[in-house]
Protein backbone atom coordinates (compact mmCIF):
# COMPACT_ATOMS: atom_id res chain seq x y z
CA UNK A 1 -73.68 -56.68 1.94
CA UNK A 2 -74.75 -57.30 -1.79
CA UNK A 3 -75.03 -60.63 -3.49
CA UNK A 4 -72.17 -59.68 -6.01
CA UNK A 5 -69.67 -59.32 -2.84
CA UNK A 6 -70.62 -62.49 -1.42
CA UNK A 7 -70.12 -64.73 -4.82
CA UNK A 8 -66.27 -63.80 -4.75
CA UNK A 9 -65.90 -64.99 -1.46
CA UNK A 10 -67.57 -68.33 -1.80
CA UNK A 11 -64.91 -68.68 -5.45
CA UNK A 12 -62.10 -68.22 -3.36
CA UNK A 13 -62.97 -70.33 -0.24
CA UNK A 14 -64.12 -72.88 -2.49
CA UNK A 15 -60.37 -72.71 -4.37
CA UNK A 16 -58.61 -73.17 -1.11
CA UNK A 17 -60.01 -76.21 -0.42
CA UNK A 18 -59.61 -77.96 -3.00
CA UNK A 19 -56.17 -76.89 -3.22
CA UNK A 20 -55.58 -78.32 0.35
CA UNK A 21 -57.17 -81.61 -0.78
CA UNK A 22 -54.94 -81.87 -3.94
CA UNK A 23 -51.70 -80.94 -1.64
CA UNK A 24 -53.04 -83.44 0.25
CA UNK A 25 -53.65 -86.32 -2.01
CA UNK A 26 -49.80 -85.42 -3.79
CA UNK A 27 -48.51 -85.69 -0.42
CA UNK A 28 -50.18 -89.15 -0.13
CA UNK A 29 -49.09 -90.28 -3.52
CA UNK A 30 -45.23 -89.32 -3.27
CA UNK A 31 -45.47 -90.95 0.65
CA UNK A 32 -46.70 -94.27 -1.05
CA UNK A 33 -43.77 -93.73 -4.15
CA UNK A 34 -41.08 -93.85 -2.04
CA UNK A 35 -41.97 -96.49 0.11
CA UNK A 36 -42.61 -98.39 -2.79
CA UNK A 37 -39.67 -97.83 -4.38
CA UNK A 38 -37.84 -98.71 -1.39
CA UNK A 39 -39.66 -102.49 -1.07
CA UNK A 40 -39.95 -103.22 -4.85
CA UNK A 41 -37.31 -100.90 -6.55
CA UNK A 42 -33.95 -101.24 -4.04
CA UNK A 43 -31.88 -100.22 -6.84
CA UNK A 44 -34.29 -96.62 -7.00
CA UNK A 45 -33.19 -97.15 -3.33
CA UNK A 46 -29.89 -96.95 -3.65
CA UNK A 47 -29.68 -94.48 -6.20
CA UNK A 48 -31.91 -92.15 -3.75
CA UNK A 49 -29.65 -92.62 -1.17
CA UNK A 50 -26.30 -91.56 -2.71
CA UNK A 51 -28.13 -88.44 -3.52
CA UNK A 52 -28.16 -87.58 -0.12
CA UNK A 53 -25.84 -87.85 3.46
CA UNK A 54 -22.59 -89.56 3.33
CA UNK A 55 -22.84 -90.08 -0.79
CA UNK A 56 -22.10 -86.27 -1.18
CA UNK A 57 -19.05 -86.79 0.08
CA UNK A 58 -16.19 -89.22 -1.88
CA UNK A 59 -13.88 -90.42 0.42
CA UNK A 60 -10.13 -90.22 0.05
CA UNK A 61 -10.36 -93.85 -0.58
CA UNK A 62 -12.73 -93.60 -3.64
CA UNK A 63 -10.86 -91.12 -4.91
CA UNK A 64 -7.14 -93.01 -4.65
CA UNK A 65 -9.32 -95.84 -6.31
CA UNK A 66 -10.20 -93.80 -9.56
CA UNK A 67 -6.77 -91.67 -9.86
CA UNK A 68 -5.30 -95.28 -9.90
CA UNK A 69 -6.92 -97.02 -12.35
CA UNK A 70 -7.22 -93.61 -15.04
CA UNK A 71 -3.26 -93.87 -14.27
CA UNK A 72 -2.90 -97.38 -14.93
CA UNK A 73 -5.15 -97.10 -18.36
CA UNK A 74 -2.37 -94.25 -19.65
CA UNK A 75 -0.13 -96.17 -18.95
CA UNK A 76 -1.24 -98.99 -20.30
CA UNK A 77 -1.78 -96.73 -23.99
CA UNK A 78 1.73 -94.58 -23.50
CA UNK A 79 4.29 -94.81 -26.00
CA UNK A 80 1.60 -97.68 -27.62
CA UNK A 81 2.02 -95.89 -30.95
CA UNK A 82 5.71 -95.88 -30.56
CA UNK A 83 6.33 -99.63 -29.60
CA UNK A 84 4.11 -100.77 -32.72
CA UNK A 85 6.08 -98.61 -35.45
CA UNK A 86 9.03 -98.92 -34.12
CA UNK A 87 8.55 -103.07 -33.91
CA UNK A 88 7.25 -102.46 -37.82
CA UNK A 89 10.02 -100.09 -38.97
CA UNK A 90 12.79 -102.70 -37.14
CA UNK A 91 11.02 -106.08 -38.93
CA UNK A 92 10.80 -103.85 -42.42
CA UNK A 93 14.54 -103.04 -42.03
CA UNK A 94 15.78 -106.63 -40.83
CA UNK A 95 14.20 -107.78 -43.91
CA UNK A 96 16.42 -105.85 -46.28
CA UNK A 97 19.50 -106.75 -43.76
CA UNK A 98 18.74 -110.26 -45.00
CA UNK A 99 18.58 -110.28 -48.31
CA UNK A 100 21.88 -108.02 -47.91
CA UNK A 101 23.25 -111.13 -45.54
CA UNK A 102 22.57 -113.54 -48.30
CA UNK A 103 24.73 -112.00 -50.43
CA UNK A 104 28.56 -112.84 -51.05
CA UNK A 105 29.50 -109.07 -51.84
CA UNK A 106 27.89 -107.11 -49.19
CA UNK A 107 29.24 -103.70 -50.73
CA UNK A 108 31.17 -103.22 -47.71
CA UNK A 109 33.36 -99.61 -46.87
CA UNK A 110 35.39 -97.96 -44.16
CA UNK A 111 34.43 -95.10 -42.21
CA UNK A 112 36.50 -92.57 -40.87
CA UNK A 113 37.13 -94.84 -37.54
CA UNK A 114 38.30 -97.90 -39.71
CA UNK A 115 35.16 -99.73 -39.06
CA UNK A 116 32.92 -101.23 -41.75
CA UNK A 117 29.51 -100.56 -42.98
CA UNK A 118 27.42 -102.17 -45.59
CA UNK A 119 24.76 -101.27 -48.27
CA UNK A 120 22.72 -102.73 -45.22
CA UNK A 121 23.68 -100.01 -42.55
CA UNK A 122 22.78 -97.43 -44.99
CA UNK A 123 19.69 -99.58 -46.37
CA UNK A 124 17.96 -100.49 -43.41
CA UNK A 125 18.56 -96.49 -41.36
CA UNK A 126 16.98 -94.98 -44.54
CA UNK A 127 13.98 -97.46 -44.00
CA UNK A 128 13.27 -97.01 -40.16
CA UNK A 129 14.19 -92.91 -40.39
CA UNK A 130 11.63 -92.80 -42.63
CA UNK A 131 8.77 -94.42 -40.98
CA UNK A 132 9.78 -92.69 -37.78
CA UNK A 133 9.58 -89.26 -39.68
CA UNK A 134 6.39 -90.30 -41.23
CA UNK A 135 4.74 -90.58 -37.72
CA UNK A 136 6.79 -88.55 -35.44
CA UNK A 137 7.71 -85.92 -37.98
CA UNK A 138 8.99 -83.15 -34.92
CA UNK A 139 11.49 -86.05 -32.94
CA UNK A 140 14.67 -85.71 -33.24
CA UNK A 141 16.62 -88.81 -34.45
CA UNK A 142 20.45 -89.94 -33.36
CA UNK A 143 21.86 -92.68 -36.06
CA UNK A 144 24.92 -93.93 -36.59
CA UNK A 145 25.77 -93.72 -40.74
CA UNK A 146 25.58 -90.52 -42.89
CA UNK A 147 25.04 -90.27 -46.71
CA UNK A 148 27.93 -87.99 -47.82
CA UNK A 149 30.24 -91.20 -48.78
CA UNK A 150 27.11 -92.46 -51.30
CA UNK A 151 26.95 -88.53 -52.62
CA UNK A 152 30.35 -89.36 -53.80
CA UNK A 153 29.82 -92.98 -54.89
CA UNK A 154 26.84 -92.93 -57.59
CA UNK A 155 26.93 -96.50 -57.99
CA UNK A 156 27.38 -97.19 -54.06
CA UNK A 157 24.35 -94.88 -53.75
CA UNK A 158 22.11 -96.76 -56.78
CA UNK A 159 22.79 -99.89 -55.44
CA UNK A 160 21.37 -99.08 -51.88
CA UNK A 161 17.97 -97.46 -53.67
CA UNK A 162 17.46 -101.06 -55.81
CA UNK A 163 17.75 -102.40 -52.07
CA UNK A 164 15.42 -99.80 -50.37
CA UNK A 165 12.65 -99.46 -53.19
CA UNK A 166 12.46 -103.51 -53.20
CA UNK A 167 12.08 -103.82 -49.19
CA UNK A 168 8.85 -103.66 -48.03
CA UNK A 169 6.20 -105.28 -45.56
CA UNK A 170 3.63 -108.14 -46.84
CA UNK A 171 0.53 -106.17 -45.12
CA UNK A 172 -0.26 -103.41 -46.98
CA UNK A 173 -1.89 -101.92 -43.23
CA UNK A 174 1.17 -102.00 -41.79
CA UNK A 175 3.58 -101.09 -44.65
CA UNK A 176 1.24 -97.43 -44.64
CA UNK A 177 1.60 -97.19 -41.15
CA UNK A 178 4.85 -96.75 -41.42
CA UNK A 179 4.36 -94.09 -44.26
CA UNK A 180 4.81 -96.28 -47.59
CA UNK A 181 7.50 -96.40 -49.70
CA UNK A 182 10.84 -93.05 -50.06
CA UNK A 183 10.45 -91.12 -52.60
CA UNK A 184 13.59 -91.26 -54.93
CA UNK A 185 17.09 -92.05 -54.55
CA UNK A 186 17.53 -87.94 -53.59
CA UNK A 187 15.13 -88.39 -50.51
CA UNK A 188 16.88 -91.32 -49.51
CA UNK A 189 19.92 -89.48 -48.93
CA UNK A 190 18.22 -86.64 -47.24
CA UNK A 191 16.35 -89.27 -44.80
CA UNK A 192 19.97 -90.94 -43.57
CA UNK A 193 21.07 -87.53 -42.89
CA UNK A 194 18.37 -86.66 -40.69
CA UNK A 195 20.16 -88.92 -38.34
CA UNK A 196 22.33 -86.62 -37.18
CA UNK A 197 20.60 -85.01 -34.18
CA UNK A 198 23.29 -84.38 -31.14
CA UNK A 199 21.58 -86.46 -28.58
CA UNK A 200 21.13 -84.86 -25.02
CA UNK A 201 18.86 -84.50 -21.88
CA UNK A 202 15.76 -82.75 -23.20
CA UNK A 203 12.83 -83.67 -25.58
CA UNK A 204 12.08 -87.13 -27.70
CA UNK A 205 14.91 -88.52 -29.60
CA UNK A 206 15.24 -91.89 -31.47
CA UNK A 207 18.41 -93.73 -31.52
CA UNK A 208 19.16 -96.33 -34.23
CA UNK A 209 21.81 -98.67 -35.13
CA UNK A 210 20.71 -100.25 -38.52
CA UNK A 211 23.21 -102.80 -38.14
CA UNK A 212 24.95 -103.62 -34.83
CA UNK A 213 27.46 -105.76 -35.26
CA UNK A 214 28.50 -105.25 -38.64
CA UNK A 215 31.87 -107.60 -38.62
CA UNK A 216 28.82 -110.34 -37.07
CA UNK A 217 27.11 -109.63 -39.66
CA UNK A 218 30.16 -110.24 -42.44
CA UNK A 219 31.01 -113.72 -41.17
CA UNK A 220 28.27 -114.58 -40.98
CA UNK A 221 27.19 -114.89 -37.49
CA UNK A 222 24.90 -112.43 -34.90
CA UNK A 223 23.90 -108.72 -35.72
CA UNK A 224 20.94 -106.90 -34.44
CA UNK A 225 18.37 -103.95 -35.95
CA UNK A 226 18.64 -101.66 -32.94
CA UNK A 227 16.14 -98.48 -32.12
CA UNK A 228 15.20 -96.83 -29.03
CA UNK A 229 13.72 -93.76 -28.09
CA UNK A 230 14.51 -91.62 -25.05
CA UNK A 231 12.76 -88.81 -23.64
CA UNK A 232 14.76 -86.55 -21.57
CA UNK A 233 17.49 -88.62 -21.38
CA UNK A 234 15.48 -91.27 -20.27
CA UNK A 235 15.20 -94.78 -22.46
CA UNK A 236 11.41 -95.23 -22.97
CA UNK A 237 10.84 -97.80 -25.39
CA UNK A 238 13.40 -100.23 -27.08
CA UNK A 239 13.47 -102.92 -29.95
CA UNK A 240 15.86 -105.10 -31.24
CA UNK A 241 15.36 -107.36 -34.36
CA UNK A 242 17.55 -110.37 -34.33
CA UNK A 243 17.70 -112.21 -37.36
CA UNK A 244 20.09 -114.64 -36.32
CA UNK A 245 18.91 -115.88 -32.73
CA UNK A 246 16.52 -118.65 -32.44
CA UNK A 247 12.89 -118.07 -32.25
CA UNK A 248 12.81 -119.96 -28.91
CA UNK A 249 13.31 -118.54 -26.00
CA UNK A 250 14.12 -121.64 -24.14
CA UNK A 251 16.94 -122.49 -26.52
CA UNK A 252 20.71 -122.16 -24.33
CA UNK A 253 23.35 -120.02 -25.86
CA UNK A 254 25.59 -122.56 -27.37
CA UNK A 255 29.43 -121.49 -28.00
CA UNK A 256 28.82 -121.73 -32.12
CA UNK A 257 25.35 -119.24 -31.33
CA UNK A 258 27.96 -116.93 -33.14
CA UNK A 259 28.81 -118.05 -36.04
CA UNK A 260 27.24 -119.87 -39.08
CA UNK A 261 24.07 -118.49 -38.85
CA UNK A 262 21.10 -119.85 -40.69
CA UNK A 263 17.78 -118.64 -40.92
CA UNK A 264 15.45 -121.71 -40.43
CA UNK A 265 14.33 -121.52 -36.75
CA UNK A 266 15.64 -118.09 -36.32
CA UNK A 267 14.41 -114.42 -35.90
CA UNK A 268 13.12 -112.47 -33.08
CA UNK A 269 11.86 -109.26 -32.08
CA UNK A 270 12.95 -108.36 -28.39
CA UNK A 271 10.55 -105.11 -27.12
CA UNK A 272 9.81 -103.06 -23.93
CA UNK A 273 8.31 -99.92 -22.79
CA UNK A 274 9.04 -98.72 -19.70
CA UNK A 275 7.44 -100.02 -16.94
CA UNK A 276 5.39 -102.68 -18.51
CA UNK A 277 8.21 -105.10 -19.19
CA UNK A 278 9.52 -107.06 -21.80
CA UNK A 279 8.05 -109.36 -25.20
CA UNK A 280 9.52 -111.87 -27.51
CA UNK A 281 8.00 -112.64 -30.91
CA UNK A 282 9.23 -114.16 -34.31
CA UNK A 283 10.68 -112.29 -37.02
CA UNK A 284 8.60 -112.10 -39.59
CA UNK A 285 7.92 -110.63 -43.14
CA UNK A 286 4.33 -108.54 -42.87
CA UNK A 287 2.46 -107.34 -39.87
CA UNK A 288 3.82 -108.76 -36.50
CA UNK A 289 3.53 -111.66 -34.52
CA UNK A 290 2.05 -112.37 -31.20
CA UNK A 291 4.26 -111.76 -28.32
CA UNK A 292 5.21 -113.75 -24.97
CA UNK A 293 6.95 -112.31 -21.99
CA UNK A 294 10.37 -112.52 -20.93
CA UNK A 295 12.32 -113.01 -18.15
CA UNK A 296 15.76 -113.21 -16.97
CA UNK A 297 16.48 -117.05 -15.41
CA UNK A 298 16.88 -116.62 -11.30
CA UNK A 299 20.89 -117.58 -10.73
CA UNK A 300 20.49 -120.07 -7.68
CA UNK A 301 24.19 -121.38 -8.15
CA UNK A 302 26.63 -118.86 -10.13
CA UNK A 303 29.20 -122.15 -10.99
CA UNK A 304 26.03 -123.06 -13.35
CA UNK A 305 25.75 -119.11 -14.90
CA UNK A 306 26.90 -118.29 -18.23
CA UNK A 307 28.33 -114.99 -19.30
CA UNK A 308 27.95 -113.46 -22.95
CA UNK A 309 30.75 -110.97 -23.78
CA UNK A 310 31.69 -109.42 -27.49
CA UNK A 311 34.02 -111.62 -29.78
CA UNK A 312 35.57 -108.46 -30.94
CA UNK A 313 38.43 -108.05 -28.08
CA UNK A 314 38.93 -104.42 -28.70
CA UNK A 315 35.45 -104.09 -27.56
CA UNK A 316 35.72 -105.71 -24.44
CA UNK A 317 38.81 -106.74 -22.29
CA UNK A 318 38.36 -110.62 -22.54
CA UNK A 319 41.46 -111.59 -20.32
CA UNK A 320 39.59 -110.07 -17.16
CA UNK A 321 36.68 -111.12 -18.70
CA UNK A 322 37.34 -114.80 -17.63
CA UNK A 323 38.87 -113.49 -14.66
CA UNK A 324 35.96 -112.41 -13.34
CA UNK A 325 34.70 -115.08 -13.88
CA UNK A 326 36.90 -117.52 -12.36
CA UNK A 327 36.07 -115.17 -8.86
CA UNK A 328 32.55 -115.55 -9.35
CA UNK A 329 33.17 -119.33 -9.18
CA UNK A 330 31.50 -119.71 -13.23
CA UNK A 331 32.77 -122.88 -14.97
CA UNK A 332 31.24 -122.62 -17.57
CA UNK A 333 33.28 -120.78 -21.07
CA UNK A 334 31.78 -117.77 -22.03
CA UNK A 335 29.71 -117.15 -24.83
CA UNK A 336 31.34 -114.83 -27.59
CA UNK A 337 28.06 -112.96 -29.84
CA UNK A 338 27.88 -109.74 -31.56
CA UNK A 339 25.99 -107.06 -31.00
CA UNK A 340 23.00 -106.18 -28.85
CA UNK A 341 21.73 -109.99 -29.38
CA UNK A 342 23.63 -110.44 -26.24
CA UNK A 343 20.88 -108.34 -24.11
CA UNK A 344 18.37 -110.39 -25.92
CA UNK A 345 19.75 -113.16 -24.97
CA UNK A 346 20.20 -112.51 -20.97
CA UNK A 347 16.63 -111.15 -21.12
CA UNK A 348 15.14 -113.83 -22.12
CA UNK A 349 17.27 -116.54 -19.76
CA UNK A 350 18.95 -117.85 -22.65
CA UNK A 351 22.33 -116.42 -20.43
CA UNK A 352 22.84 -114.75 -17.50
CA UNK A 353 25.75 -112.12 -17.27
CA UNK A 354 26.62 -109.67 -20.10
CA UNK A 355 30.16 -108.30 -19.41
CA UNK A 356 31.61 -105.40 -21.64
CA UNK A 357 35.24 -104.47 -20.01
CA UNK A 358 36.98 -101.25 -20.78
CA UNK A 359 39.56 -101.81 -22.92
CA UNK A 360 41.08 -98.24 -22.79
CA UNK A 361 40.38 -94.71 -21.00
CA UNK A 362 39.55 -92.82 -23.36
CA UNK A 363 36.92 -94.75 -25.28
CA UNK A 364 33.39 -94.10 -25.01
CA UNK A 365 30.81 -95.94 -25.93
CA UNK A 366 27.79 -95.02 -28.47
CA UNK A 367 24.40 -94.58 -26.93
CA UNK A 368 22.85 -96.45 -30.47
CA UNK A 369 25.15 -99.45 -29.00
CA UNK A 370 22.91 -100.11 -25.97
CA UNK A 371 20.07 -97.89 -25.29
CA UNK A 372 17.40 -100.74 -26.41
CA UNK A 373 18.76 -103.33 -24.82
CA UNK A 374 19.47 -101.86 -21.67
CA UNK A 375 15.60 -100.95 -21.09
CA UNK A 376 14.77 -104.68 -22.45
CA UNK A 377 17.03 -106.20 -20.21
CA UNK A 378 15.83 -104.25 -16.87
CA UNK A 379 11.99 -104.60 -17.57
CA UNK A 380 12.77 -108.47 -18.19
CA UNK A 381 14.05 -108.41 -14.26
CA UNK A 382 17.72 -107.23 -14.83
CA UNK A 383 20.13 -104.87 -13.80
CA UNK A 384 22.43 -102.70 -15.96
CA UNK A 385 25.30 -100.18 -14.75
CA UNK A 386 28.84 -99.49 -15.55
CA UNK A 387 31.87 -101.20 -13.81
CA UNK A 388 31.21 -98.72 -11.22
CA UNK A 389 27.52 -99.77 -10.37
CA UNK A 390 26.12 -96.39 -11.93
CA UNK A 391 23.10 -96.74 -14.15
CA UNK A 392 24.08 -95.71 -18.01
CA UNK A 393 23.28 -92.11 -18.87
CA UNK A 394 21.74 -91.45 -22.26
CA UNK A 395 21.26 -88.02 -21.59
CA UNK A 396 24.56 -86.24 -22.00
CA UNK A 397 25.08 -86.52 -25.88
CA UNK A 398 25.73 -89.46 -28.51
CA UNK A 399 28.13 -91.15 -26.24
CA UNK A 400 27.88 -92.71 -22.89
CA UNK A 401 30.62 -90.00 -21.96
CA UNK A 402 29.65 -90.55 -17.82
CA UNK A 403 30.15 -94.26 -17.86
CA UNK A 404 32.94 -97.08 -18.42
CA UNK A 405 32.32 -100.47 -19.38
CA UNK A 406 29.36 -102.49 -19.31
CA UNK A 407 27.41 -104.91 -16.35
CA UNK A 408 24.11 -106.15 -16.89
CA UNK A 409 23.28 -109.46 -14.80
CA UNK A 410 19.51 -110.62 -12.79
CA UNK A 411 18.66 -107.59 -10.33
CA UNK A 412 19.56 -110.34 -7.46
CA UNK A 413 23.07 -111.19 -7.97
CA UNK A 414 23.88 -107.94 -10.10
CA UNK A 415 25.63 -106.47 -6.59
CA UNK A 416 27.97 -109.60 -6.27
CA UNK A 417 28.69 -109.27 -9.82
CA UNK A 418 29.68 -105.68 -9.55
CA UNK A 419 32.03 -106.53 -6.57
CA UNK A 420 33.75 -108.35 -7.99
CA UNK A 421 34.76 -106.26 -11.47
CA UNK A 422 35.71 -104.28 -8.81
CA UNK A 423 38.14 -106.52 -6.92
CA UNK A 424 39.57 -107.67 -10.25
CA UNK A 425 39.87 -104.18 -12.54
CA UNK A 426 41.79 -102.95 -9.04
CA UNK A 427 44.32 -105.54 -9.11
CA UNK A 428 45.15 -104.58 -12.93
C-alpha cells in the first residue's frame, strides 16, 4: 500500500473523532441547559412543558373558558354604537322639544286621526332621522309624522326649519357624530318621510316617537323623546328622553308629577340594550352624562304599590283601572302621566305597576308607543305582556296587532298582577 492511500485514511479517521467528541460535548451542554433552566429559569420550565404531554391537548374546560369570555367581550361592544347615537340623537331632539315647550303657540295641527302634533313632532323626527341615517344609512326607520301637511303649509314648514337649523349639541364631537347639521328646508322634508318604513319581523328597523304624549306636552305636563331599534322583531336597544321627570331617581311619583312641569331639577335619559340592563342619566345640552343603574323597587306589601296609568281615558280604561286595583289590595290613588315617562318611572322604582286597559276591540296600539320602554323596563328587573300574559310583539308591522292592553309590573308579582286583570276584565 502507498503512502498517498494511507494519508486519506488517517483524514477521515481523524474527522470522526472529533466529530464524536463535539456530539459529545453538545450533548453535555444541552444536558446541563435544561437542567438549568429547570432550577434557575421555572418559568423556561413551564413554558417547556406545555410544549409537550398533556399541554397539546386543551381541555373542554379551557376551551368553555375562552368561548365565554370572547362572548361576553361582544357583548359587552354590541349595539355600543347604537346606544351612544341614539342617546345623542334623543338629547339633540329633546332640546328643540324644549324650546318648542316654552312657547305659548306651539304651532299645533290635527292629523287625520284627530290627534295633535306640533312644530316639535315634526322638529325633533327630522333631527334623530337624520343622525340615524347619517350612521346607519341601510336601516330602515318606522316614525310616526309625515311631511306632506308642511308641503302644503309653507309657513308651517319655514317655521319648523328656523327650529331645526337652530337645534344643535354644545360638543362639537358629538354634534358630528351624529352627522352635523340638514341640509335645507327640502332635505328636511325628505328626512321625515323616510319614516315611513312598514315595520315587520326581518332586518334592523328604528322606531321613533318624537313626541309621545303630545296633549302632555300642551298642558304642560309629561312627554317623552322615544326611539328604539328592533332587529327581527326583536327590541334591542331603547331610549327615552324625559324632559319633564326629575333627575333623581329616588324621587316618588307624586299625583301633580303630571302637570306643571318645570325644568329646574328635571331631565333624564332612560337607556338599555338587551341583556346588559338599564341606565339613568341627566338631560343635558352637549355630550352626555354619566349613567347609574336602575332598578325596579321589590313589592314586599302590594297595599304600599303604586300604579301609573295614562290621564288620557280613551287610552286606557281607568274605571277597571282602580278596580284592579282595589283586588290587588293597593290604597294608594294612582298616578295619571303621559307618555312613555311612565316606564321610566316603574324602571327606576319611582312606581311599581304600569296599567294600560283596552278601551275598545278594535284598537291597536303603535309599536313607536312602547317599544323603548318595554326593553328598559324588563332589563331594569320587570315584566311586560298584554292583559293576556303574552309578551308584546314588535314584529308583525307598525302596530301591536297580536296584543291588547298593556301590564308591566316587577318580574315577582307580575303573575298576581296578571290574574287579576283577568278576574276583573271577565266580570265586565
Amino acid at each position: 500500500m502507498t503512502v498517498d492511500k494511507i494519508k486519506p485514511q488517517k483524514k477521515a479517521s481523524s474527522h470522526i473523532f472529533y466529530s464524536k467528541i463535539l456530539f459529545v460535548f453538545s450533548l453535555i451542554v444541552l444536558i446541563l441547559a435544561i437542567f438549568s433552566s429547570r432550577i434557575f429559569f421555572p418559568r423556561l420550565s413551564l413554558i417547556a412543558s406545555h410544549l409537550t404531554g398533556s399541554a397539546n391537548t386543551i381541555t373542554a374546560t379551557s376551551r368553555s373558558t375562552v368561548t365565554a369570555t370572547s362572548t361576553q367581550k361582544m357583548a359587552s361592544s354590541q349595539y355600543a354604537k347604537e346606544l351612544e347615537v341614539a342617546q345623542l340623537a334623543v338629547q339633540r331632539a329633546a332640546r328643540l322639544t324644549k324650546r318648542v315647550f316654552h312657547e305659548k303657540a306651539k304651532g299645533t295641527v290635527s292629523k287625520d286621526d284627530k290627534s295633535p302634533v306640533t312644530i316639535g313632532d315634526f322638529g325633533a323626527q327630522a333631527l334623530i332621522i337624520s343622525a340615524l341615517k347619517a350612521n346607519f344609512p341601510s336601516d330602515e326607520i318606522v316614525a310616526e309624522e309625515e311631511a306632506a301637511q308642511l308641503r302644503e303649509d309653507t309657513p308651517l314648514r319655514d317655521q319648523i326649519w328656523e327650529l331645526v337649523k337652530s337645534t344643535k349639541l354644545d360638543d362639537e364631537a358629538a354634534e358630528q357624530l351624529l352627522g352635523g347639521a340638514i341640509k335645507d328646508a327640502d332635505a328636511m322634508l325628505e328626512i321625515i318621510d323616510q319614516g315611513n318604513s312598514k315595520g315587520g319581523a326581518k332586518g334592523r328597523i328604528w322606531t321613533i316617537d318624537p313626541i309621545d304624549g303630545t296633549k302632555g306636552f300642551l298642558r304642560g305636563g309629561q312627554y317623552a323623546v322615544c326611539l328604539g331599534l328592533m332587529v327581527d322583531g326583536d327590541v334591542k336597544v331603547g331610549v327615552l328622553g324625559c324632559p319633564n321627570l326629575p333627575v333623581d331617581d329616588a324621587a316618588p311619583l307624586t299625583a301633580d308629577i303630571g302637570t306643571n312641569a318645570t325644568d329646574e331639577g328635571r331631565g333624564v335619559i332612560f337607556s338599555a340594550i338587551q341583556g346588559q340592563g338599564a341606565t339613568s342619566r341627566p338631560l343635558g345640552t352637549a355630550g352626555l352624562a354619566e349613567g347609574k343603574p336602575i332598578a325596579m323597587k321589590p313589592i314586599t306589601e302590594m297595599s304600599n304599590a303604586s300604579f301609573c296609568e295614562s290621564v288620557e281615558a280613551g287610552h286606557s280604561d281607568q274605571g277597571v283601572a282602580g278596580q284592579i286595583a282595589q283586588k290587588l289590595g293597593i290604597t294608594k290613588p294612582s298616578v295619571r302621566m303621559d307618555s312613555q315617562a311612565k316606564y321610566g318611572s316603574i324602571a327606576r322604582g319611582a312606581g311599581d305597576i304600569y296599567l294600560r286597559l283596552p278601551t275598545s276591540k278594535s284598537y291597536q296600539e303603535k309599536i313607536w308607543d312602547h317599544a323603548a320602554g318595554d326593553l328598559i323596563v324588563r332589563e331594569a328587573g320587570g315584566q311586560v305582556t298584554d292583559v293576556n300574559g303574552n309578551r308584546l310583539d314588535f314584529s308583525v308591522g307598525r302596530t301591536l296587532a297580536e296584543n291588547k292592553g298593556v301590564i308591566a309590573a316587577p318580574a315577582a308579582v307580575h303573575d298576581q298582577v296578571i290574574k287579576v286583570v283577568q278576574e276583573v276584565l271577565g266580570q265586565q
